[in-house]
N, C-alpha and C. Protein backbone atom coordinates (compact mmCIF):
# COMPACT_ATOMS: atom_id res chain seq x y z
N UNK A 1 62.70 89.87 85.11
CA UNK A 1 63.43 88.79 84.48
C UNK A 1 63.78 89.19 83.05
N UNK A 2 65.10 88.77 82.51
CA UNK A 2 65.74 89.77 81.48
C UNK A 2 64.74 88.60 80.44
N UNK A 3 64.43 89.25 79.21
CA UNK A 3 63.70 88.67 78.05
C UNK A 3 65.35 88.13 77.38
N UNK A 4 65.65 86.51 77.31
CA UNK A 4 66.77 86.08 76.56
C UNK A 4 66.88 86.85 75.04
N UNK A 5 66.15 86.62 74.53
CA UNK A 5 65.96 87.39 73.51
C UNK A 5 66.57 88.43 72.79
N UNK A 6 66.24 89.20 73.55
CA UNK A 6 66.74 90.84 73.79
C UNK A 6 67.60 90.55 74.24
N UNK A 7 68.40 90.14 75.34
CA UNK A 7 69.76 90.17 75.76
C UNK A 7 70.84 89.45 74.70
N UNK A 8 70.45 88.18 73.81
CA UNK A 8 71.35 87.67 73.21
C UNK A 8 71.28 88.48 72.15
N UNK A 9 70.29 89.25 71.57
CA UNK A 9 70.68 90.18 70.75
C UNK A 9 71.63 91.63 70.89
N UNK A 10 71.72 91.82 72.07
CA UNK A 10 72.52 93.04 72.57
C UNK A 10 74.17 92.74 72.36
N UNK A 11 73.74 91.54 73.05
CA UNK A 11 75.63 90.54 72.89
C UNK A 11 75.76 90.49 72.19
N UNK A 12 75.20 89.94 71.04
CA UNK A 12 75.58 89.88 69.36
C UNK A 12 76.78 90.78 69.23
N UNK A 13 76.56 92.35 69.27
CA UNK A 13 77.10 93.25 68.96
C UNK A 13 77.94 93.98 70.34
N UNK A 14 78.69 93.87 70.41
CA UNK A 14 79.16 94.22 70.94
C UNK A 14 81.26 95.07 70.60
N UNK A 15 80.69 96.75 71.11
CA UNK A 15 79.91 97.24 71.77
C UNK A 15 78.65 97.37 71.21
N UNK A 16 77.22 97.37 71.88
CA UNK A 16 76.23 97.92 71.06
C UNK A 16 76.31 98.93 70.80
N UNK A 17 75.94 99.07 69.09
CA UNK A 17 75.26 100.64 68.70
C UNK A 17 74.61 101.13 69.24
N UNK A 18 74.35 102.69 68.82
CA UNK A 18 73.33 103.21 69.22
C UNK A 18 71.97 103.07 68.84
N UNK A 19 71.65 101.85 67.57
CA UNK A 19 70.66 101.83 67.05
C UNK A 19 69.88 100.14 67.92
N UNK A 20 71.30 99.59 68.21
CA UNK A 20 70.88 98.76 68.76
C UNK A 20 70.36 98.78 70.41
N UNK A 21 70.94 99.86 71.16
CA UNK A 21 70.03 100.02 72.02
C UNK A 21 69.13 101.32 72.28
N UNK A 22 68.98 101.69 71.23
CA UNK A 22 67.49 101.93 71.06
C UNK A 22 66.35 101.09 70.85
N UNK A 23 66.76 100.00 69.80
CA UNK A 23 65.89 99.25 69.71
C UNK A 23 65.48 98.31 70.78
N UNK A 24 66.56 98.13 71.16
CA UNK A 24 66.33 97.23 72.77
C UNK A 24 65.60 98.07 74.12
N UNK A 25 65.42 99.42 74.06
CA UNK A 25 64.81 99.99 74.85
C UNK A 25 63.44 99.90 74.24
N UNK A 26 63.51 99.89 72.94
CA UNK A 26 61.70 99.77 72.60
C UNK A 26 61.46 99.07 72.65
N UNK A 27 62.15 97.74 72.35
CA UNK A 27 61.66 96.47 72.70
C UNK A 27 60.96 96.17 73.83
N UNK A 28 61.99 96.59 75.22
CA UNK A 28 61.68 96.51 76.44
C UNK A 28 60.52 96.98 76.98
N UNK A 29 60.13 98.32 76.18
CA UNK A 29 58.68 98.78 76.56
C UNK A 29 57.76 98.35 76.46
N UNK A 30 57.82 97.85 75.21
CA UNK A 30 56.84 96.89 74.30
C UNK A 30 56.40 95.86 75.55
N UNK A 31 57.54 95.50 75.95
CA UNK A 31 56.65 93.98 76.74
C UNK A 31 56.42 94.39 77.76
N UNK A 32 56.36 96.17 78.05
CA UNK A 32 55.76 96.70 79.24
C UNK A 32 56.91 96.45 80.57
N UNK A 33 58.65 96.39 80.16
CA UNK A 33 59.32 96.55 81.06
C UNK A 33 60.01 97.35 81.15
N UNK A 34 58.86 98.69 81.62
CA UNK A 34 60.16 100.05 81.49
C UNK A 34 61.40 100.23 82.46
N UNK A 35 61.55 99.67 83.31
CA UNK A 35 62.27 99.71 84.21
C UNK A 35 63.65 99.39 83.45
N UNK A 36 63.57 98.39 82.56
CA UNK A 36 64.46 97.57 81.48
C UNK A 36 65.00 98.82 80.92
N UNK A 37 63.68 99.21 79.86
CA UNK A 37 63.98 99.94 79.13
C UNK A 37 64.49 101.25 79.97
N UNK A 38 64.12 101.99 80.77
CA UNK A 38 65.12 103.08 81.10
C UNK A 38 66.21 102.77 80.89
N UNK A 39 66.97 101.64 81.69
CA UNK A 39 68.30 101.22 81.90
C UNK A 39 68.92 101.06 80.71
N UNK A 40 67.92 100.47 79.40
CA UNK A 40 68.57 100.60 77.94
C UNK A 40 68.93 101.97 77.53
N UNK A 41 67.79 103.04 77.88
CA UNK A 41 68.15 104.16 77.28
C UNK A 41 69.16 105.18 78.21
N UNK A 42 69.22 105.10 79.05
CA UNK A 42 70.05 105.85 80.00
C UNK A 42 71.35 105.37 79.23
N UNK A 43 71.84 104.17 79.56
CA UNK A 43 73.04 103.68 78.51
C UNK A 43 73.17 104.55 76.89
N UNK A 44 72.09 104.07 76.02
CA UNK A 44 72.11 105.30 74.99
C UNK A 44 72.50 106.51 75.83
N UNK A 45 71.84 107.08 76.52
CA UNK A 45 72.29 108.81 76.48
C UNK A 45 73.26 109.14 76.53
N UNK A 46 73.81 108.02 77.91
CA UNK A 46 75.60 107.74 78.42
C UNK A 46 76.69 107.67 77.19
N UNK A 47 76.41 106.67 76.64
CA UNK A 47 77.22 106.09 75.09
C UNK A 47 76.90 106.93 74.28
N UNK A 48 75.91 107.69 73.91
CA UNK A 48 76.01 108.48 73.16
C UNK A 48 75.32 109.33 73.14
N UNK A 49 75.92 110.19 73.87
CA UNK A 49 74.91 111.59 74.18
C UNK A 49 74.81 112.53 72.87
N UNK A 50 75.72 112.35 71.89
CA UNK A 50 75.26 113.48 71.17
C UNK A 50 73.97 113.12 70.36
N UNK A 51 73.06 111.71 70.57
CA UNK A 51 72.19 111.42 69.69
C UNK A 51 71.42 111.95 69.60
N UNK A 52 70.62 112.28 68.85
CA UNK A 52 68.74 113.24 68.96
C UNK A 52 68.25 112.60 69.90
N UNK A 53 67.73 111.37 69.41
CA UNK A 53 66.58 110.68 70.33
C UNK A 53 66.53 110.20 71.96
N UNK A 54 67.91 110.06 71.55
CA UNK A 54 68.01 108.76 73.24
C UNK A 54 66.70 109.68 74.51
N UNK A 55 67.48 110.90 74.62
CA UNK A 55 66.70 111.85 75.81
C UNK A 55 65.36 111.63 75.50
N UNK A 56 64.90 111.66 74.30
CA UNK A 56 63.18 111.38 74.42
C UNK A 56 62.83 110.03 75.11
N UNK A 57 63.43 109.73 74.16
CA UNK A 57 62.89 107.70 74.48
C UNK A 57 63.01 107.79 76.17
N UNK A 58 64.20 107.98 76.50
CA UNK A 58 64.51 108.00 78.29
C UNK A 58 63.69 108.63 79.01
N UNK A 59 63.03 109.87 78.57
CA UNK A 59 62.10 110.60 79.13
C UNK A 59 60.60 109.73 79.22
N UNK A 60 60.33 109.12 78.05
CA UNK A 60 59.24 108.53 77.94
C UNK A 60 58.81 107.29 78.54
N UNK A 61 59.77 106.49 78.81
CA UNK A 61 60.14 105.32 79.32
C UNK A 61 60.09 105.53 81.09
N UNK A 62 61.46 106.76 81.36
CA UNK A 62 60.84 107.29 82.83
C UNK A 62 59.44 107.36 83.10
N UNK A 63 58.65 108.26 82.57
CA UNK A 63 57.05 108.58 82.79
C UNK A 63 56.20 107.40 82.56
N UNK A 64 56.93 106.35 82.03
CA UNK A 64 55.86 105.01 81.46
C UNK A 64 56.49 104.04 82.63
N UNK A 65 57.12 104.64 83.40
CA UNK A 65 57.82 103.66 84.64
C UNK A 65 57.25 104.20 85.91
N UNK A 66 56.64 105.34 86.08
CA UNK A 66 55.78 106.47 86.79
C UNK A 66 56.76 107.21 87.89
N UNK A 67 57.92 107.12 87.02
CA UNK A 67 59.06 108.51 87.91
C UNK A 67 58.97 109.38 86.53
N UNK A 68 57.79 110.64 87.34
CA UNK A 68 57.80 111.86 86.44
C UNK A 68 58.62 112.90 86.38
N UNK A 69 59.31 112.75 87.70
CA UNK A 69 60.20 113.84 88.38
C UNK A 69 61.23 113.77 87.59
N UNK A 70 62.05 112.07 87.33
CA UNK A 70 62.80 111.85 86.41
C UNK A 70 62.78 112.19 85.07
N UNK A 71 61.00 111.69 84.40
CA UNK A 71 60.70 112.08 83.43
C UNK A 71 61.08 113.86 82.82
N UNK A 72 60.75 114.79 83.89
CA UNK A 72 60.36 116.00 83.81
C UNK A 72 61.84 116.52 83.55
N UNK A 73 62.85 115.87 84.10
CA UNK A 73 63.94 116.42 84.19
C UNK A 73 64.96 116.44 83.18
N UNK A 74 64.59 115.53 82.65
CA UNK A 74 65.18 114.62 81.35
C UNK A 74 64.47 115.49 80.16
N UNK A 75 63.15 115.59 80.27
CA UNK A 75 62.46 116.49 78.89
C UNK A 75 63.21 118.07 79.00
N UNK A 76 63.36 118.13 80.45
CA UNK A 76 64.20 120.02 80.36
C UNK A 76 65.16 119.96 79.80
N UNK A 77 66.38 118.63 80.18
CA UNK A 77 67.79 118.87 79.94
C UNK A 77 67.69 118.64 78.17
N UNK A 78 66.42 117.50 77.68
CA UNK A 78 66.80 117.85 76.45
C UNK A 78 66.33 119.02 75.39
N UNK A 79 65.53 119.88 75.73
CA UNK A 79 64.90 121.39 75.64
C UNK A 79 66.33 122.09 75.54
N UNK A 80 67.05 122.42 76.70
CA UNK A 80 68.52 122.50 77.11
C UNK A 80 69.50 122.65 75.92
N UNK A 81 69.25 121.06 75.40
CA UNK A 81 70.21 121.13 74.80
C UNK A 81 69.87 121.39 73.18
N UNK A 82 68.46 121.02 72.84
CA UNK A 82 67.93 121.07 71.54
C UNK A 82 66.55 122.08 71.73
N UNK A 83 66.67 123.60 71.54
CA UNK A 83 65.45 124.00 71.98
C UNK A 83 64.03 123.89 70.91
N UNK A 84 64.54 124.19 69.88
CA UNK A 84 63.96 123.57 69.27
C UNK A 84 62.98 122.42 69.01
C-alpha cells in the first residue's frame, strides 16, 4: 500500500528530480518497503543513468528485497561502468 505521503510528495514535482527520487527510494526503505523502493530507484537509474548513486541504492534495495541475483548484477554493471 503506497505511503500517501511519499507519493504526494513525488507529484509535487513533477517531473521528479533525481534527488527527489532518491529520496523517495530511501524513504521507502526506511518503512521497510523495498519492493517500493526498487521501483523508485530503477526509475532513478532509467531517468538518469548518468548519476553516481542511483546503481548503489538499486543494488541495495534489490538485496534488502532478497533478489541477490538482481542485487549482484546491478553491483557488476555499476563496477562496469565506475571501476573505481
Amino acid at each position: 500500500m503506497p505511503d500517501p505521503v511519499i507519493e504526494q510528495a513525488a507529484a509535487a514535482v513533477s517531473p521528479p528530480t533525481e534527488e527527489i527520487l532518491r529520496d523517495m527510494g530511501i524513504a521507502q526503505g526506511q518503512l521497510g518497503r523495498w519492493s517500493d523502493a526498487v521501483a523508485s530507484f530503477t526509475r532513478l537509474v532509467n531517468e538518469y543513468p548518468e548519476g553516481k548513486s542511483g546503481r548503489w541504492f538499486l543494488a541495495e534495495a534489490q538485496r534488502a528485497a532478497g533478489d541477490d541475483i538482481a542485487a549482484w548484477r546491478t553491483y557488476e554493471r555499476l563496477l562496469q561502468k565506475t571501476p573505481s
